[in-house]
PDB file of N, CA and C in Angstrom:
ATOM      1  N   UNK A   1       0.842  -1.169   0.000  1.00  0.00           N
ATOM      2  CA  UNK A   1       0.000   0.000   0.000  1.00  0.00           C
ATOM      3  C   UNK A   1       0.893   1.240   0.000  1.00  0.00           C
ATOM      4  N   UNK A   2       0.785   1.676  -1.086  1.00  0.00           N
ATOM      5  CA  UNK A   2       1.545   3.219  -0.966  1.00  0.00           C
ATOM      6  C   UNK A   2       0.593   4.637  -0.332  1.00  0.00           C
ATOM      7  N   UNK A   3       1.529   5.308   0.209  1.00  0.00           N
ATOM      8  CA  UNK A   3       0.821   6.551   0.982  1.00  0.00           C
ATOM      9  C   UNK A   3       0.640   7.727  -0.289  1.00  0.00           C
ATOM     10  N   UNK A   4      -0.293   8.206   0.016  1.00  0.00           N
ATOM     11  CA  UNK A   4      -0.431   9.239  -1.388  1.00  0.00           C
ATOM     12  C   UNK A   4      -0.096  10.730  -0.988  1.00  0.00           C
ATOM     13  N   UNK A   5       0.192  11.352  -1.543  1.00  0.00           N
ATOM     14  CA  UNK A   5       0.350  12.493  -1.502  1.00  0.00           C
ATOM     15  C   UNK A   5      -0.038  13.886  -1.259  1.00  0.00           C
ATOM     16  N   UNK A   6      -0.002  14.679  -0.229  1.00  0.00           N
ATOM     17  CA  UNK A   6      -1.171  15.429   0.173  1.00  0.00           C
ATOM     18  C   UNK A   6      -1.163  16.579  -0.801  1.00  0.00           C
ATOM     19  N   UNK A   7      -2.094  17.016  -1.823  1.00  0.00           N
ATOM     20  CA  UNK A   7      -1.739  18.549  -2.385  1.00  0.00           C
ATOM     21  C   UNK A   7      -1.883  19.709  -1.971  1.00  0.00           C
ATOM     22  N   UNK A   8      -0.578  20.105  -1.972  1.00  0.00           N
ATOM     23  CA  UNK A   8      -1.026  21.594  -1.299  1.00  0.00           C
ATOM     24  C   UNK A   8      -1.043  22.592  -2.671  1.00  0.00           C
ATOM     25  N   UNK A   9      -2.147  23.675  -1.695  1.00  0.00           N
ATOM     26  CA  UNK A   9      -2.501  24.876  -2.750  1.00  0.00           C
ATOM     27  C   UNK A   9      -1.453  26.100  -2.695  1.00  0.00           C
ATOM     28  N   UNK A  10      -0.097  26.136  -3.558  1.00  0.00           N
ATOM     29  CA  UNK A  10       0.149  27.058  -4.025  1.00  0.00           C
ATOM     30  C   UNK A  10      -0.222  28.447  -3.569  1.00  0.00           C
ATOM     31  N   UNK A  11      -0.101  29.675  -3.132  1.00  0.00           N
ATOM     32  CA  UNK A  11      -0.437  31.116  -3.627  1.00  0.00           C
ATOM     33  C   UNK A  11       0.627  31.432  -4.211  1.00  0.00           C
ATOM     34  N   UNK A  12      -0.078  32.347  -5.214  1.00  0.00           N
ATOM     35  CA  UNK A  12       1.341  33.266  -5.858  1.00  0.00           C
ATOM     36  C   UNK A  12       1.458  34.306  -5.199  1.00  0.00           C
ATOM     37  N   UNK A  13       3.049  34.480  -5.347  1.00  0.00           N
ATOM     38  CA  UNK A  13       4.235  35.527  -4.690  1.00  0.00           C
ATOM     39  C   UNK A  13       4.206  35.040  -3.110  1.00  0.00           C
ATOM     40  N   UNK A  14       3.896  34.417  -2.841  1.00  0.00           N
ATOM     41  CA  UNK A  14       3.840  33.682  -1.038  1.00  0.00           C
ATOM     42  C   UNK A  14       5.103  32.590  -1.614  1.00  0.00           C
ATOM     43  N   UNK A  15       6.419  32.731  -0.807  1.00  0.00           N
ATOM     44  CA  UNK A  15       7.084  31.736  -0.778  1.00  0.00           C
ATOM     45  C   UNK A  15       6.470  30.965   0.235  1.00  0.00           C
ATOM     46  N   UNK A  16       7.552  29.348   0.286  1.00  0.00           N
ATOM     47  CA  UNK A  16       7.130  28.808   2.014  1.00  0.00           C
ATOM     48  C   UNK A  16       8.120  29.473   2.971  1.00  0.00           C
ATOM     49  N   UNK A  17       7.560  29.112   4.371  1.00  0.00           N
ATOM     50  CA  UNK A  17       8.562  30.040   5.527  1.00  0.00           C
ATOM     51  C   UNK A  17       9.237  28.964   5.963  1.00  0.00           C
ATOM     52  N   UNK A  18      10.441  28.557   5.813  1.00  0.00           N
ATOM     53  CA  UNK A  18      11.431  27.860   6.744  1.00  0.00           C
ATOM     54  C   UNK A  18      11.021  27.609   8.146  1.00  0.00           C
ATOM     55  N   UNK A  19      11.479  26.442   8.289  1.00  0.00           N
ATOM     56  CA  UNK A  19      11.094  26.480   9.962  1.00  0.00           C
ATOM     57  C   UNK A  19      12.110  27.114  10.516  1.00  0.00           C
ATOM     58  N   UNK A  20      11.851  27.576  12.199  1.00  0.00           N
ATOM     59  CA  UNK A  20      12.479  28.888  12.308  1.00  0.00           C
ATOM     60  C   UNK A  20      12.754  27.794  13.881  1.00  0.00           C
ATOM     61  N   UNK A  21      14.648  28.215  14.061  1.00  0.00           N
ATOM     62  CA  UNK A  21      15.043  27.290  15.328  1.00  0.00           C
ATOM     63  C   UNK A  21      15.239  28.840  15.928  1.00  0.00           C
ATOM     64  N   UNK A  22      16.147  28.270  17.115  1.00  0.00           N
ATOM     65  CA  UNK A  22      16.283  29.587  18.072  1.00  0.00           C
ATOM     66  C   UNK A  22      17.950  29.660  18.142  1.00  0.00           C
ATOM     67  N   UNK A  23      18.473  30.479  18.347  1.00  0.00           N
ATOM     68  CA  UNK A  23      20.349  31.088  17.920  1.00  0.00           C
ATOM     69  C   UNK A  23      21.254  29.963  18.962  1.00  0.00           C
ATOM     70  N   UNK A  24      20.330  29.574  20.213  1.00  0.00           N
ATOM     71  CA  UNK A  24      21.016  28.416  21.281  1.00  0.00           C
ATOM     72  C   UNK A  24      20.795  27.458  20.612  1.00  0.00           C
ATOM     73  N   UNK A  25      19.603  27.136  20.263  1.00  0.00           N
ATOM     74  CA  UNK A  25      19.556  25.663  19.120  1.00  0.00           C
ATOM     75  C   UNK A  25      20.538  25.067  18.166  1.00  0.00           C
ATOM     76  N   UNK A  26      20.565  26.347  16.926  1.00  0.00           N
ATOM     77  CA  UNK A  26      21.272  26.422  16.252  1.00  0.00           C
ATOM     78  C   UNK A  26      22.960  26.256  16.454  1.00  0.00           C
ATOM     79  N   UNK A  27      22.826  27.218  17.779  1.00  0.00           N
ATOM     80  CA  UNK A  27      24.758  26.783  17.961  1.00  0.00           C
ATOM     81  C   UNK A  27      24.701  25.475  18.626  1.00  0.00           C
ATOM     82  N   UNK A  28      24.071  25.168  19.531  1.00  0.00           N
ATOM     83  CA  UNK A  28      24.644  23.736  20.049  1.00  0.00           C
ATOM     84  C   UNK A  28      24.207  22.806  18.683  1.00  0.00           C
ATOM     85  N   UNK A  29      23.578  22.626  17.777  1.00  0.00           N
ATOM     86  CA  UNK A  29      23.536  21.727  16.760  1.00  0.00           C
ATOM     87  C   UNK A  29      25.274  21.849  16.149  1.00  0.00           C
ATOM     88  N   UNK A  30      25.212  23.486  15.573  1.00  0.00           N
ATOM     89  CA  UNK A  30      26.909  23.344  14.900  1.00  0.00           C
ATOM     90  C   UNK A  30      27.361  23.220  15.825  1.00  0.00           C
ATOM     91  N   UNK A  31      27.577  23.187  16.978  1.00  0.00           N
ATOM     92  CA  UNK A  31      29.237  22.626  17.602  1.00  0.00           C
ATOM     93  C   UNK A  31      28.818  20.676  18.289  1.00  0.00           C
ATOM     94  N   UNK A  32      27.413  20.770  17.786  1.00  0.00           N
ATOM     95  CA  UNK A  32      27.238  19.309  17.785  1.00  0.00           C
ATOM     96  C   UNK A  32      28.578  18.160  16.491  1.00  0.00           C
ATOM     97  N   UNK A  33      27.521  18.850  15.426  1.00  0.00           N
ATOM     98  CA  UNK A  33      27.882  18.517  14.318  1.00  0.00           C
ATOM     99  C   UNK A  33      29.443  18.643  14.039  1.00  0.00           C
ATOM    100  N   UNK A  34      29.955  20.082  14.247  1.00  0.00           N
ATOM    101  CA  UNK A  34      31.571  20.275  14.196  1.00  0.00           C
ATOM    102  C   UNK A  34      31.971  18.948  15.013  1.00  0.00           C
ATOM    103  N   UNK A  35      31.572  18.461  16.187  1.00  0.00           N
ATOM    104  CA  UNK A  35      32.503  17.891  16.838  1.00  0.00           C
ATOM    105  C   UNK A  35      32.017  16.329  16.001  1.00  0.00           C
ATOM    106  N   UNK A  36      30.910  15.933  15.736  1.00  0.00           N
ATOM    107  CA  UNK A  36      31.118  14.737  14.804  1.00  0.00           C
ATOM    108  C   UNK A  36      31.761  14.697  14.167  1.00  0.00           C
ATOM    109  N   UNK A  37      32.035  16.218  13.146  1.00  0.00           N
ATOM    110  CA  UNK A  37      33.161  15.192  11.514  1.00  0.00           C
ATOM    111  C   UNK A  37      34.303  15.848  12.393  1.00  0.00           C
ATOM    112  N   UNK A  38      34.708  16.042  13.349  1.00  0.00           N
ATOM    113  CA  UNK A  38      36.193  15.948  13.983  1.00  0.00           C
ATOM    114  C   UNK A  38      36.727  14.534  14.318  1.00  0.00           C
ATOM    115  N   UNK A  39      35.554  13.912  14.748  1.00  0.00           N
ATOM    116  CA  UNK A  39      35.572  12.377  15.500  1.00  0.00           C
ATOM    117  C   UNK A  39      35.866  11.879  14.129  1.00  0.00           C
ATOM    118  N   UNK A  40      35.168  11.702  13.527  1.00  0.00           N
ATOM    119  CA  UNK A  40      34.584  10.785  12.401  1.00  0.00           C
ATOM    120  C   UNK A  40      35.604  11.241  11.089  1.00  0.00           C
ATOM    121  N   UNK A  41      36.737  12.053  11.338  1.00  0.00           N
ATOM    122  CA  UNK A  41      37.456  12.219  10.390  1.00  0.00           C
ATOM    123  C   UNK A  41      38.834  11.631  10.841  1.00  0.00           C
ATOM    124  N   UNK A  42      38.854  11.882  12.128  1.00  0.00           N
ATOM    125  CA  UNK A  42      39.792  10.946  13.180  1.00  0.00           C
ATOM    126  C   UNK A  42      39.769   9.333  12.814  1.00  0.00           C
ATOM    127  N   UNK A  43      38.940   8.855  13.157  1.00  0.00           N
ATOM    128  CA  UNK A  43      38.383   7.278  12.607  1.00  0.00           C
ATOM    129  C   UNK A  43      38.514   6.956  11.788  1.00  0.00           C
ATOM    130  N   UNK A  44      38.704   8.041  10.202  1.00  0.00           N
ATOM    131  CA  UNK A  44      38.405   7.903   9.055  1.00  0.00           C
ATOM    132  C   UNK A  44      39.906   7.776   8.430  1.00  0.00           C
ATOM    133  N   UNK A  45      40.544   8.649   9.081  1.00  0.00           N
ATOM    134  CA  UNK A  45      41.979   8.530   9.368  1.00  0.00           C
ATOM    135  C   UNK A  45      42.920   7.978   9.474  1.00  0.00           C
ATOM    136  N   UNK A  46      42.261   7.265  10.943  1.00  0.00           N
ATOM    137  CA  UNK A  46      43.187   5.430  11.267  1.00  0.00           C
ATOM    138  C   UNK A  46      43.304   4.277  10.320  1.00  0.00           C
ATOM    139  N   UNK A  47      41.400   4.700   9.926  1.00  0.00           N
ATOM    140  CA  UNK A  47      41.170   3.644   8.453  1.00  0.00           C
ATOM    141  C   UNK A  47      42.296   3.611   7.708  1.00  0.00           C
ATOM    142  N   UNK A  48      42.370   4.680   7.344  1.00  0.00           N
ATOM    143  CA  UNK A  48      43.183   4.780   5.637  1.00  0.00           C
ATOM    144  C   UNK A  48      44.381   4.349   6.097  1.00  0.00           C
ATOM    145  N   UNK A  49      44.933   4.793   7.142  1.00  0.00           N
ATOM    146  CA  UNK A  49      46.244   4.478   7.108  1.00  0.00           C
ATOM    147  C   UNK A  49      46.571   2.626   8.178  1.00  0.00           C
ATOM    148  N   UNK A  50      45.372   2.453   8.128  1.00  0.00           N
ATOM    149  CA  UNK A  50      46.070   0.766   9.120  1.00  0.00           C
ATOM    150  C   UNK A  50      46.752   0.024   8.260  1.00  0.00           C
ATOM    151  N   UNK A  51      47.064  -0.809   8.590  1.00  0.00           N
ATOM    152  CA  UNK A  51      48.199  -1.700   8.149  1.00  0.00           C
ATOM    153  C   UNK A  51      47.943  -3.077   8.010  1.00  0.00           C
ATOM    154  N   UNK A  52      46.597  -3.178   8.335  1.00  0.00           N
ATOM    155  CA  UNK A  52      46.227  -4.681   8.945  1.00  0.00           C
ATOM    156  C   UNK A  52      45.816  -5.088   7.558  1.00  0.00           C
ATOM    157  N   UNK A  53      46.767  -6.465   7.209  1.00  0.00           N
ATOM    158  CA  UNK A  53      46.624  -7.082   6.063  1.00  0.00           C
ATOM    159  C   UNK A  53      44.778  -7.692   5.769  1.00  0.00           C
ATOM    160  N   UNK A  54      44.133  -7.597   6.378  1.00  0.00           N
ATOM    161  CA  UNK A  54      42.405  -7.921   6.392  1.00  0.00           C
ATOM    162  C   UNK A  54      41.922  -6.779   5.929  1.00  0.00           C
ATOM    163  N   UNK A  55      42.417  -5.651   6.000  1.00  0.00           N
ATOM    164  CA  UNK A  55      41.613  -4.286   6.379  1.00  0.00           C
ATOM    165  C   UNK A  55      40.651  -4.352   4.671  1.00  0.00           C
ATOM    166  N   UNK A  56      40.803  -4.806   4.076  1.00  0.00           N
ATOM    167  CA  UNK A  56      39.902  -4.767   2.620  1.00  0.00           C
ATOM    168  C   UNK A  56      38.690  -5.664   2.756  1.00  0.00           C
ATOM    169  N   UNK A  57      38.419  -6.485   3.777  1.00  0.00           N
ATOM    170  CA  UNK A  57      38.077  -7.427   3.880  1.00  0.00           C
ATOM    171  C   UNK A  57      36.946  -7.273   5.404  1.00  0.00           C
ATOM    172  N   UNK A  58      37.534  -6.089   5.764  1.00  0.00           N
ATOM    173  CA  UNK A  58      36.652  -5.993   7.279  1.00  0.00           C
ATOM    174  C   UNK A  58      35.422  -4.801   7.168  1.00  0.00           C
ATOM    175  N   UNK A  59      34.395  -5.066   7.705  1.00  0.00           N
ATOM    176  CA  UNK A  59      33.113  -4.320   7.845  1.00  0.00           C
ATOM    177  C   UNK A  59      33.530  -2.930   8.014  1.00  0.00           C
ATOM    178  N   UNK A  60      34.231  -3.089   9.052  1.00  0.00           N
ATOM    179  CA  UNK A  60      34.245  -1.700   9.568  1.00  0.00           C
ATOM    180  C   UNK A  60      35.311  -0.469   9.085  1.00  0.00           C
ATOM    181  N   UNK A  61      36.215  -1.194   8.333  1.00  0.00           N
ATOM    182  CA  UNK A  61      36.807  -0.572   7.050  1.00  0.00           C
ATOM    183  C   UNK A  61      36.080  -0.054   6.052  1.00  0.00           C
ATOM    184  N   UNK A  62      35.135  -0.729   5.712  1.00  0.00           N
ATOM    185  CA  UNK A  62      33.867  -0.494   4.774  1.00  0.00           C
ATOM    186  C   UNK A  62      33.596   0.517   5.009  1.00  0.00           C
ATOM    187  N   UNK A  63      32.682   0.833   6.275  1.00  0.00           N
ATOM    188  CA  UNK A  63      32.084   1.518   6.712  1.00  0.00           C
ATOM    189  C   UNK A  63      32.844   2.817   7.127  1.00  0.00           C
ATOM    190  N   UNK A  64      33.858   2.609   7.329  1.00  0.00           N
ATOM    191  CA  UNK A  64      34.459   3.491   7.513  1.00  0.00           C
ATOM    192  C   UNK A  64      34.907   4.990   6.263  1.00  0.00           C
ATOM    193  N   UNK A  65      34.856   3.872   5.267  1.00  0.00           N
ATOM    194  CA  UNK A  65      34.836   4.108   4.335  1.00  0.00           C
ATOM    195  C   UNK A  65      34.068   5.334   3.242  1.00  0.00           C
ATOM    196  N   UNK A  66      32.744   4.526   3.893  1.00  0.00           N
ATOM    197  CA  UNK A  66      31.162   5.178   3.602  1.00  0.00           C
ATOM    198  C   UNK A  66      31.792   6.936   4.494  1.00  0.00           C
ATOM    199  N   UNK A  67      31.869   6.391   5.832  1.00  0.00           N
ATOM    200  CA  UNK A  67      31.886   7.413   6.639  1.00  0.00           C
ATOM    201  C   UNK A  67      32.531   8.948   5.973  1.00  0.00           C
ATOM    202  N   UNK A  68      33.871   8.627   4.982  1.00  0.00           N
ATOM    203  CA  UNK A  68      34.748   9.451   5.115  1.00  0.00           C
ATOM    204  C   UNK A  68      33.966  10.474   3.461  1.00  0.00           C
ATOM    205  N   UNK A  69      33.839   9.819   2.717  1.00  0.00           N
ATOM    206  CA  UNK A  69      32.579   9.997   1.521  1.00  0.00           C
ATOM    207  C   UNK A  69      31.383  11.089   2.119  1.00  0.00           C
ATOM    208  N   UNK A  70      30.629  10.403   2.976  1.00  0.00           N
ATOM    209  CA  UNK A  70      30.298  11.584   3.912  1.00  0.00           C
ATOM    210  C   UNK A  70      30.455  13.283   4.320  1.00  0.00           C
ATOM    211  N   UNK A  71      31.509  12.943   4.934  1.00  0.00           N
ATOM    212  CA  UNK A  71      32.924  13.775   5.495  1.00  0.00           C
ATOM    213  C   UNK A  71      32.999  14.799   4.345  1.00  0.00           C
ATOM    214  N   UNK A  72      33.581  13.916   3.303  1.00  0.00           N
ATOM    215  CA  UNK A  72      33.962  14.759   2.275  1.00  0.00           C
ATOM    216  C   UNK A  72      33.081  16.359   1.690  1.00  0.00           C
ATOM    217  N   UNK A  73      31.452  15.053   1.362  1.00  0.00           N
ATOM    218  CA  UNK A  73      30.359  16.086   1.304  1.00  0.00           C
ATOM    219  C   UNK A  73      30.001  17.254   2.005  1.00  0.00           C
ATOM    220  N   UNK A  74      30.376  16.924   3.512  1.00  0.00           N
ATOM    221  CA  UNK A  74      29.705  18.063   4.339  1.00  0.00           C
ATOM    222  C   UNK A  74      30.951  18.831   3.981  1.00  0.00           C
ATOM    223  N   UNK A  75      32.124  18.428   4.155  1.00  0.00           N
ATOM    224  CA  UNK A  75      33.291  19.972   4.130  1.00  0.00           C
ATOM    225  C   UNK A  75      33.193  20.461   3.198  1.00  0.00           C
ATOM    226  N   UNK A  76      32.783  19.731   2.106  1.00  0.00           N
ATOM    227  CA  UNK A  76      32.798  20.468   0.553  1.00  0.00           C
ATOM    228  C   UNK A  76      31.573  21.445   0.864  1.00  0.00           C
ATOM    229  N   UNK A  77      30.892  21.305   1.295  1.00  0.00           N
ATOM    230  CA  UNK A  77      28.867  21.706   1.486  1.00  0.00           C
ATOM    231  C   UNK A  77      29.593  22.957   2.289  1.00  0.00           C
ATOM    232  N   UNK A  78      30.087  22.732   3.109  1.00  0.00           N
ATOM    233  CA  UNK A  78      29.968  23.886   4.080  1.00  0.00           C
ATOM    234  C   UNK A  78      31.180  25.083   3.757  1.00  0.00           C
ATOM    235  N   UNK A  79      32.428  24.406   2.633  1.00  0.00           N
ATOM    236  CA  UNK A  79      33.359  25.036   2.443  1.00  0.00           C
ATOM    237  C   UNK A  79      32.563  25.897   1.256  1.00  0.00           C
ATOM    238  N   UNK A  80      31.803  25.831   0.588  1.00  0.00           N
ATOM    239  CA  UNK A  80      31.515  26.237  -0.545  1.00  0.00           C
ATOM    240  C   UNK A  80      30.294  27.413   0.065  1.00  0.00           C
ATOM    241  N   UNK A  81      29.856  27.198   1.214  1.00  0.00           N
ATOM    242  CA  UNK A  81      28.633  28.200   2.174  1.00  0.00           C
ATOM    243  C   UNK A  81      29.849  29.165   2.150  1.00  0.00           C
ATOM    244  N   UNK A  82      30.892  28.784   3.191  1.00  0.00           N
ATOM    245  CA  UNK A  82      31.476  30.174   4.123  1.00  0.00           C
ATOM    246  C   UNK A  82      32.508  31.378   2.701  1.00  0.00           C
ATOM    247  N   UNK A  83      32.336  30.383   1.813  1.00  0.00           N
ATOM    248  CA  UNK A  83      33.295  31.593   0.520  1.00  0.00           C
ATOM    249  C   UNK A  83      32.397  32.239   0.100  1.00  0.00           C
ATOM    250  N   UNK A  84      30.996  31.826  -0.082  1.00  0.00           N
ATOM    251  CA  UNK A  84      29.767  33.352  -0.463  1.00  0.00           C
ATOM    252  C   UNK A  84      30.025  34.547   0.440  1.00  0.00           C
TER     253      UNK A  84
END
């Protein structure tokens, strides 16, 4: 069973309004987030450089993997915000 789609009615020259957080929200989210891809670039880190003859072969290399792909996106995302 698929869920259908609710239509909404359009006005013209009415954009939609963003949902609206509060300036404490907002900073503890970024220094949430900052401190994830600090961790998670750390981790991402050890990955690349282990030594362990399995490491092609282990999950969490994988994943680690995924992780850093990630990584990449948000610094690119956010490096490309702060030069406007």
């Amino acid at each position: 069973m698929t869920a259908r789609k609710k239509k909404t009615q359009k006005i013209p020259g009415l954009a939609p309004t963003p949902p609206t957080i509060s300036e404490e929200t907002r900073e503890k989210m970024t220094s949430l987030i900052t401190q994830l891809i600090a961790l998670a670039s750390d981790l991402t880190f050890e990955i690349a450089t282990t030594d362990c003859p399995k490491a092609n072969d282990c999950p969490i290399v994988q994943k680690g993997k995924e992780l850093a792909k990630v990584i990449k996106a948000l610094r690119e995302e956010f490096s490309a915000k702060r030069v406007k």
